[in-house]
N, C-alpha and C. Protein backbone atom coordinates (compact mmCIF):
# COMPACT_ATOMS: atom_id res chain seq x y z
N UNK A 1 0.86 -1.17 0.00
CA UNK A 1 0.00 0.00 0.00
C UNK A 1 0.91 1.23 0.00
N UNK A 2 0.66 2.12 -0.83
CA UNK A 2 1.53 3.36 -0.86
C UNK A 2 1.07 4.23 -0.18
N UNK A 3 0.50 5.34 -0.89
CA UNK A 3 0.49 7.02 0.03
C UNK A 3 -1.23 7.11 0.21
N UNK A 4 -1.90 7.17 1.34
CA UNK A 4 -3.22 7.31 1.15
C UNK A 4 -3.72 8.52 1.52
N UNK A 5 -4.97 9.01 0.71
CA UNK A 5 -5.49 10.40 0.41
C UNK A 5 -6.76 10.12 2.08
N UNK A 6 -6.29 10.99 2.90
CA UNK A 6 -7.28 11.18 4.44
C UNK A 6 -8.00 12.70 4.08
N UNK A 7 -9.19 11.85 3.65
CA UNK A 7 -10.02 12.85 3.19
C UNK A 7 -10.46 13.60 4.21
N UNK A 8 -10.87 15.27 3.62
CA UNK A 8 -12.04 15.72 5.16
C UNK A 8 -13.24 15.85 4.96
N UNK A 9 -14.28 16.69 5.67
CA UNK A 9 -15.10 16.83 5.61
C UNK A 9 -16.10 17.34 4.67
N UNK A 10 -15.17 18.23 3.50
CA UNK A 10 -15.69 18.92 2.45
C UNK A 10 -15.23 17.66 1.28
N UNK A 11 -14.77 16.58 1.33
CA UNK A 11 -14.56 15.58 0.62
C UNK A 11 -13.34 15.30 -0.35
N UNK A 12 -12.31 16.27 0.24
CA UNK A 12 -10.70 16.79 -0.48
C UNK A 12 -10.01 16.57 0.67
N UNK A 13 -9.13 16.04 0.01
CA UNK A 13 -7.72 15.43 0.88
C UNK A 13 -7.40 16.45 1.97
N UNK A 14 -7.00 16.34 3.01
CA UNK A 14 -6.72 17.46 3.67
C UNK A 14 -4.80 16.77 4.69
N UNK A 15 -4.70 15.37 4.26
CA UNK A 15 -3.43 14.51 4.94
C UNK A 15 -2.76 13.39 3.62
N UNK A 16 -1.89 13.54 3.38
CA UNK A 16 -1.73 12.30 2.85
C UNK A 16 -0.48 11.16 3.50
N UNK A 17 -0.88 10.28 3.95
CA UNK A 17 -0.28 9.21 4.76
C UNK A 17 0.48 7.84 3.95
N UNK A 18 1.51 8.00 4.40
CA UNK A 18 2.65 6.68 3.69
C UNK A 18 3.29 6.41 5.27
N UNK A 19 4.07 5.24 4.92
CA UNK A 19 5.07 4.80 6.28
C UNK A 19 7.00 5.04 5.48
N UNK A 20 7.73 5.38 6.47
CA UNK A 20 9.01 6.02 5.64
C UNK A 20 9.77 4.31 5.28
N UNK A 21 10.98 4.71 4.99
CA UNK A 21 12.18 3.08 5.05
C UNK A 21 12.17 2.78 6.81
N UNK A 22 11.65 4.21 7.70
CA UNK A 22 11.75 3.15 9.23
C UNK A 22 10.80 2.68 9.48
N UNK A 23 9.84 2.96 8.79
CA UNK A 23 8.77 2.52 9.29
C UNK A 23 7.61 3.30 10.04
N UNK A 24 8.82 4.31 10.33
CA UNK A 24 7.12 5.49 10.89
C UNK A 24 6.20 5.72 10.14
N UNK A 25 4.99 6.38 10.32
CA UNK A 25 4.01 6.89 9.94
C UNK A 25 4.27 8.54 9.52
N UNK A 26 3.61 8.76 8.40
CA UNK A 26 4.16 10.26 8.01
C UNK A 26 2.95 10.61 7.10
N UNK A 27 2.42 11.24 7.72
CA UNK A 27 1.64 12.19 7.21
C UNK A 27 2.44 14.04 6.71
N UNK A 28 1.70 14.23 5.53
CA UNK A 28 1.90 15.54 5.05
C UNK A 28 0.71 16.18 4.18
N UNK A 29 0.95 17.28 4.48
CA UNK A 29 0.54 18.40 3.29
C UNK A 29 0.97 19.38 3.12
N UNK A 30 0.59 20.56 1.66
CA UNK A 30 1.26 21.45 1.26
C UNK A 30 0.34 21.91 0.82
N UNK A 31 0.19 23.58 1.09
CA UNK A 31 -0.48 24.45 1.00
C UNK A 31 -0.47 25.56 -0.61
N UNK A 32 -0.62 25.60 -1.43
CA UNK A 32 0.48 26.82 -2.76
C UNK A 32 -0.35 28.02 -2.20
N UNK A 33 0.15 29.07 -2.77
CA UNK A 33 -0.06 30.53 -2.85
C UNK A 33 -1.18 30.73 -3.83
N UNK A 34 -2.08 31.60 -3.51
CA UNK A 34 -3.50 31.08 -4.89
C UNK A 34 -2.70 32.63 -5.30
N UNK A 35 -1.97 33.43 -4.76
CA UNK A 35 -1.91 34.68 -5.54
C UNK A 35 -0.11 35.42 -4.47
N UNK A 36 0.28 36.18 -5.60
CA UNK A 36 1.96 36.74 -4.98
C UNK A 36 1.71 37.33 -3.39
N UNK A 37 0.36 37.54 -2.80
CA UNK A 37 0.50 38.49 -1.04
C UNK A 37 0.66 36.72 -0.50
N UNK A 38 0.15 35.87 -0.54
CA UNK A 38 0.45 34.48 0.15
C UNK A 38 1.94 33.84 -0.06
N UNK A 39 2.13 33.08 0.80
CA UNK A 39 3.39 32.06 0.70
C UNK A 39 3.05 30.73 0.47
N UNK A 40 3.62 29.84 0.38
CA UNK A 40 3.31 28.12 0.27
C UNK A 40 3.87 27.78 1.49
N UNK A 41 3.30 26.34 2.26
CA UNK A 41 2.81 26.41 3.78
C UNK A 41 2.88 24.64 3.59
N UNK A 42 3.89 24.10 4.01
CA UNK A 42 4.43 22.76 4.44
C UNK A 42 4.15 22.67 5.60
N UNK A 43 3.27 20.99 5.68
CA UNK A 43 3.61 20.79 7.03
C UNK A 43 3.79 19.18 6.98
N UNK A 44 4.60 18.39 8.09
CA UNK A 44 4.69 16.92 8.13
C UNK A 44 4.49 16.53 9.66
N UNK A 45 3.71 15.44 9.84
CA UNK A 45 3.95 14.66 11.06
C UNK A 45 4.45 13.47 10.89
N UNK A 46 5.61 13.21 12.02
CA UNK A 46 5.84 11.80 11.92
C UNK A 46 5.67 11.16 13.11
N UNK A 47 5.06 9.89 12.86
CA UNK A 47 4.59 9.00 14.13
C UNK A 47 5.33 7.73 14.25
N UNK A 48 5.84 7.62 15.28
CA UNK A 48 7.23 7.00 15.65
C UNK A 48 6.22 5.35 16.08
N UNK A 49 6.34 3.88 15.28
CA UNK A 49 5.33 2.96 15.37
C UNK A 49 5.27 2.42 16.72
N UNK A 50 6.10 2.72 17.89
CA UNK A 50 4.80 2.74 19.41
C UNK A 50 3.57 3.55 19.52
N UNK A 51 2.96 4.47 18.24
CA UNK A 51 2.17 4.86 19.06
C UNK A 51 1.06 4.39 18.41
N UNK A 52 1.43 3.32 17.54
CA UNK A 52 0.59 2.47 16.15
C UNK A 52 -0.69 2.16 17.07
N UNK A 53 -0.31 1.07 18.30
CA UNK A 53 -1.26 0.37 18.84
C UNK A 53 -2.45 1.87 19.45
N UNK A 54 -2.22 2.85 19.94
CA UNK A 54 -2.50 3.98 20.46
C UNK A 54 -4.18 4.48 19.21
N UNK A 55 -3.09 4.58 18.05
CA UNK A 55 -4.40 4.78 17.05
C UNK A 55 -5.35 3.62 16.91
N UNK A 56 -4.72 2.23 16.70
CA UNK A 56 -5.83 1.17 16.68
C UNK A 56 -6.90 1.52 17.71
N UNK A 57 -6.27 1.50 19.01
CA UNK A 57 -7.35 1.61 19.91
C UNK A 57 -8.22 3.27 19.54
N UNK A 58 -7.94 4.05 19.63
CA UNK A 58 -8.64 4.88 19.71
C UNK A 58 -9.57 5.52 18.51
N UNK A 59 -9.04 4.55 17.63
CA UNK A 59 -10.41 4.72 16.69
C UNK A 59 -11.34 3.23 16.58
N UNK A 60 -11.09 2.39 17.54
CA UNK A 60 -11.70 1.30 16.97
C UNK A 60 -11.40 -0.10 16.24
N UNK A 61 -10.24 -0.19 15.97
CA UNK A 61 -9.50 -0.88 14.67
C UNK A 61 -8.71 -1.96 15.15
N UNK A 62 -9.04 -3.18 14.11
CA UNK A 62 -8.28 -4.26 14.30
C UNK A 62 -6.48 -4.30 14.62
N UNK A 63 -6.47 -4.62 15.70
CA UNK A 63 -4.87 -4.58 15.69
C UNK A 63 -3.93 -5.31 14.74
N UNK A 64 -4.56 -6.69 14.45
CA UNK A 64 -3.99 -7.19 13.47
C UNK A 64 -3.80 -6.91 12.11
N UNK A 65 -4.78 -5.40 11.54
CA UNK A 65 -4.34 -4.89 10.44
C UNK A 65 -2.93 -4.43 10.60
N UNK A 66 -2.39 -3.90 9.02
CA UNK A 66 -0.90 -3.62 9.03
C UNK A 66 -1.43 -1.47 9.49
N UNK A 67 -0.84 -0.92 10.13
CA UNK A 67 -1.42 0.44 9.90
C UNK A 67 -1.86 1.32 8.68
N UNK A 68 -1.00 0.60 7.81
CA UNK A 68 -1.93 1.46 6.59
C UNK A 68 -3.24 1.18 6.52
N UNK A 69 -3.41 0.30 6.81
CA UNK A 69 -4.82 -0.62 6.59
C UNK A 69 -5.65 0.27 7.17
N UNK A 70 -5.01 0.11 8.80
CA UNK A 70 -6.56 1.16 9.55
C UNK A 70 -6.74 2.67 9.16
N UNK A 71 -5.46 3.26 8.88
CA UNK A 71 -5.38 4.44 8.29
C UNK A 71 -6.45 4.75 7.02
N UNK A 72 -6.74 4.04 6.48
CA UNK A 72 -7.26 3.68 5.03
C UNK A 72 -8.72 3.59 5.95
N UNK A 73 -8.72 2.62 6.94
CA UNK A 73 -10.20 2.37 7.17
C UNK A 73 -10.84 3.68 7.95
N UNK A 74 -9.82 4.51 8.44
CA UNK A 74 -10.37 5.49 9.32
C UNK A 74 -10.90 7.20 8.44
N UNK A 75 -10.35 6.88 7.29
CA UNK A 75 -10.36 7.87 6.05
C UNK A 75 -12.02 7.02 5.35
N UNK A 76 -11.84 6.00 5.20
CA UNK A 76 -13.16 5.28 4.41
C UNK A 76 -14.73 5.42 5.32
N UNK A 77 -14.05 5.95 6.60
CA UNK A 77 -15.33 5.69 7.71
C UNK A 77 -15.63 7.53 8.24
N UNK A 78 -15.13 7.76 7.33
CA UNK A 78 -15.60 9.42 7.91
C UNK A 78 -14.59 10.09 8.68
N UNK A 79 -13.95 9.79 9.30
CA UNK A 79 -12.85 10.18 10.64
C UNK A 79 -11.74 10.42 10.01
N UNK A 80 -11.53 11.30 8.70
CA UNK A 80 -10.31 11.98 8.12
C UNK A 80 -10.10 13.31 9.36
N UNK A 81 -10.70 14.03 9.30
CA UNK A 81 -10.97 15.30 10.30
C UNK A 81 -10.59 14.94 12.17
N UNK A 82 -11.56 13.71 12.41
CA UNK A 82 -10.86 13.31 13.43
C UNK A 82 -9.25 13.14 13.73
N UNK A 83 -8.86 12.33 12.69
CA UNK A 83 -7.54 11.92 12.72
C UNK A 83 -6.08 13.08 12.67
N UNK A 84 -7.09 14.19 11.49
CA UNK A 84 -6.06 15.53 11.57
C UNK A 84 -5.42 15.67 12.71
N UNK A 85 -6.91 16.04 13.27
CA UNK A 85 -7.08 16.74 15.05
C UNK A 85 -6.14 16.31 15.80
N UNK A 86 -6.29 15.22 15.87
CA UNK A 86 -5.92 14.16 16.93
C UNK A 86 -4.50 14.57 16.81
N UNK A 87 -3.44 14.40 15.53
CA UNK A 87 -2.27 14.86 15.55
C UNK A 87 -1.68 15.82 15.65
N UNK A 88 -2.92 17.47 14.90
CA UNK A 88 -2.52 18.86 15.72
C UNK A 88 -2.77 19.01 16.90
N UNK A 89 -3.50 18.08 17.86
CA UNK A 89 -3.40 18.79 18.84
C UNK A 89 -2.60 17.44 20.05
N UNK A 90 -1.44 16.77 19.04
CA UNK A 90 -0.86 16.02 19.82
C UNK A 90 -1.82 15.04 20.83
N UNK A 91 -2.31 14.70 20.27
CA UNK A 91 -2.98 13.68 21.45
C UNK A 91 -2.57 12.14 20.57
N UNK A 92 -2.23 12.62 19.18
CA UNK A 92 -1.64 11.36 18.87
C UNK A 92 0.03 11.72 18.86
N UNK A 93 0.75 11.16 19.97
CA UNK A 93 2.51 11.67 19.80
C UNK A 93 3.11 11.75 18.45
N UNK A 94 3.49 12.77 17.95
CA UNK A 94 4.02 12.77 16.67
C UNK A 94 4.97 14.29 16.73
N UNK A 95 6.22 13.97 15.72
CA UNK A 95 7.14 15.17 15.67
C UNK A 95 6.22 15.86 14.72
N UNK A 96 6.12 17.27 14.68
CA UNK A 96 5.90 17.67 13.49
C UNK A 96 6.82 19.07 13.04
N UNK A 97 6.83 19.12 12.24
CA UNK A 97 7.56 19.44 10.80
C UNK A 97 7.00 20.89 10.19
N UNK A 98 7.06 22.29 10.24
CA UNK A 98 6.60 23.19 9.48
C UNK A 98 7.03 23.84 8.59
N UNK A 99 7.27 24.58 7.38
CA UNK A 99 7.74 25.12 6.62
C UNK A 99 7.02 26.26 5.47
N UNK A 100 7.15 27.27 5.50
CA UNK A 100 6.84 28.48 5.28
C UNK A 100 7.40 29.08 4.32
N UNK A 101 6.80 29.19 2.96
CA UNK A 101 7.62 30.52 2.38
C UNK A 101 7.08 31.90 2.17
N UNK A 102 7.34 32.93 2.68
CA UNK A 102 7.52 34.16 2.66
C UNK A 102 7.24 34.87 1.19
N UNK A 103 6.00 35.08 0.81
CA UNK A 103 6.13 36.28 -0.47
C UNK A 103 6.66 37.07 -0.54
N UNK A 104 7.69 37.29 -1.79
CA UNK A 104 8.47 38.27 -2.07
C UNK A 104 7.62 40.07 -1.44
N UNK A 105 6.29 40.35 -2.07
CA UNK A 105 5.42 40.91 -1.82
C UNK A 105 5.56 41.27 -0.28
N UNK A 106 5.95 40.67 0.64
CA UNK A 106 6.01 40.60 2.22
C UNK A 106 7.30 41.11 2.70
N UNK A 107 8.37 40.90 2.02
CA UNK A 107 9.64 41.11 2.48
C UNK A 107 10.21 42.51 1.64
């Protein structure tokens, strides 16, 4: 299983989730500039796989899936938006990652 699209509530990707060569969990997205006063707006979480069992439980999910699996099932069941949450507001442990560019227009 490769990179999966964690849809939200308006029905557009709002995460997209792969596991790296260690094996963590890594979610990202990227924001573009719709016009020169905006910047483009990176962000990544990575979830280190102790906290794998953490998501099974707390959404419900077979432990014996591989995590992409439940990831996939938790995006297929409505709970894209949940799952965001859960990682901005750290309740699922994860490093995260920001990156910002600055319109010329700004500087």
């Amino acid at each position: 299983m490769g990179q999966i699209s964690i849809i939200g509530n308006n029905g557009k990707a709002i995460l997209y989730a792969s596991l790296t060569s260690e094996g963590k969990l890594f979610f990202e997205f990227e924001l573009y500039a719709r016009n020169e006063n905006e910047g483009d707006y990176e962000f990544n979480h990575t979830v280190e796989p102790e906290e794998f069992a953490f998501i099974t439980a707390m959404f419900g999910l077979n432990s014996k899936n591989s995590i992409l699996a439940n990831i996939q099932q938790i995006t297929d069941s409505g709970r894209g938006e949940e799952l965001e949450r859960a990682l901005t507001k750290n309740k699922i442990k994860n490093e995260l990652w920001t990156w910002l560019n600055t319109p010329k227009s700004a500087l």
